[in-house]
Protein backbone atom coordinates (compact mmCIF):
# COMPACT_ATOMS: atom_id res chain seq x y z
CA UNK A 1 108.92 94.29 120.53
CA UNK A 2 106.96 97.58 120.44
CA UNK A 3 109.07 100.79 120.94
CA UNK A 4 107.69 102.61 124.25
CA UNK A 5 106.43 105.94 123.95
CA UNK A 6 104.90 107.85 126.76
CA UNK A 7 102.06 110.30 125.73
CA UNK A 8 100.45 113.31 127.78
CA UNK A 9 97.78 115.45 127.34
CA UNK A 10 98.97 119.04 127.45
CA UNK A 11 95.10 120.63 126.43
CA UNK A 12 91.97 119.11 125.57
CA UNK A 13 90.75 120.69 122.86
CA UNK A 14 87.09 118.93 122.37
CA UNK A 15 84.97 116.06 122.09
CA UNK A 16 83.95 115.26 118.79
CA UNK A 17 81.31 112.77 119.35
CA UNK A 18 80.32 111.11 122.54
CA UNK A 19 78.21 107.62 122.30
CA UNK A 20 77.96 107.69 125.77
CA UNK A 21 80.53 104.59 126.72
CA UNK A 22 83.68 106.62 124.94
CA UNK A 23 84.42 109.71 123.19
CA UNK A 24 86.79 110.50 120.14
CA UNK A 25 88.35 114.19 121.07
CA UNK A 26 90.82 116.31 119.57
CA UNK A 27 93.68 116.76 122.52
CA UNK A 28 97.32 118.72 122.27
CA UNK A 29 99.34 115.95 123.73
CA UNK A 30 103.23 115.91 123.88
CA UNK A 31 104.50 111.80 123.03
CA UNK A 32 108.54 112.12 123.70
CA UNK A 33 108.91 115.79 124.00
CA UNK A 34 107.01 116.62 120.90
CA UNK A 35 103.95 118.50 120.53
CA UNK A 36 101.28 116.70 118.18
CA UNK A 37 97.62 117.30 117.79
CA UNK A 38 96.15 113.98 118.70
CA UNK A 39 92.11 112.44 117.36
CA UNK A 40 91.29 109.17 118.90
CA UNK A 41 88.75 107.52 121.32
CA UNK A 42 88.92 107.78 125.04
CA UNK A 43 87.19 105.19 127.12
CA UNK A 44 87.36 105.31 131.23
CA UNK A 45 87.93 101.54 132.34
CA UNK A 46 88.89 100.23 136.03
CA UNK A 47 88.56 104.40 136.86
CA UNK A 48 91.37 104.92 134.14
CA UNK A 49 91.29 106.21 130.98
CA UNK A 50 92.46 104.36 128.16
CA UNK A 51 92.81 105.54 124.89
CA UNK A 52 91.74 103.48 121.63
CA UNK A 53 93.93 103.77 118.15
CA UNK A 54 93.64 107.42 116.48
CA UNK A 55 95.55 109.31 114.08
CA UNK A 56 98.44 111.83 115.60
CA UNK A 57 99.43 115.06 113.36
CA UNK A 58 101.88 118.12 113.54
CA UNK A 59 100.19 121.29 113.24
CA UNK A 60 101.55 121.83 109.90
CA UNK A 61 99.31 118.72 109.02
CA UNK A 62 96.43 119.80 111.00
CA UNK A 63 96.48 122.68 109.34
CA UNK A 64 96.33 121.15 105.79
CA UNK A 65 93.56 118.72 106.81
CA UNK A 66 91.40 121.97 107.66
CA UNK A 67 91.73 123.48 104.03
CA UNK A 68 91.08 119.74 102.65
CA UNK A 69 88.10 119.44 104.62
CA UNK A 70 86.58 122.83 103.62
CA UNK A 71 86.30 120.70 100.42
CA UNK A 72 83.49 118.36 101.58
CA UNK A 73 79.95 119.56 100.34
């Protein structure tokens, strides 16, 4: 059984891309009392939104992902 985990959106930072049916953003989001830095895909659905599968990181790793990505020519 999957372990439940309840996730909320503390900031939104910004939308990364937007195809016009969903949008992957970069959102502060607190998931059990910890602060993460959250990049996935947000779809609204039934006047919800839903979130797709994305990639969740400590600032510490945020952090490091910015100097690796300076990198990229």
């Amino acid at each position: 059984m999957a372990k439940e985990f309840e996730m909320k959106t503390i900031e939104k930072v910004g939308v990364i891309s937007d195809n016009g049916k969903s949008t992957i953003e970069l959102r502060i989001t607190e998931v059990n009392g910890s602060e993460k830095y959250d990049i996935r895909g947000w779809y609204e659905k039934d006047g919800e939104e839903k979130c797709n599968k994305g990639i969740r990181l400590s600032k510490e790793e945020l952090l490091e992902r910015e100097k690796l990505l300076k990198n990229i020519k």
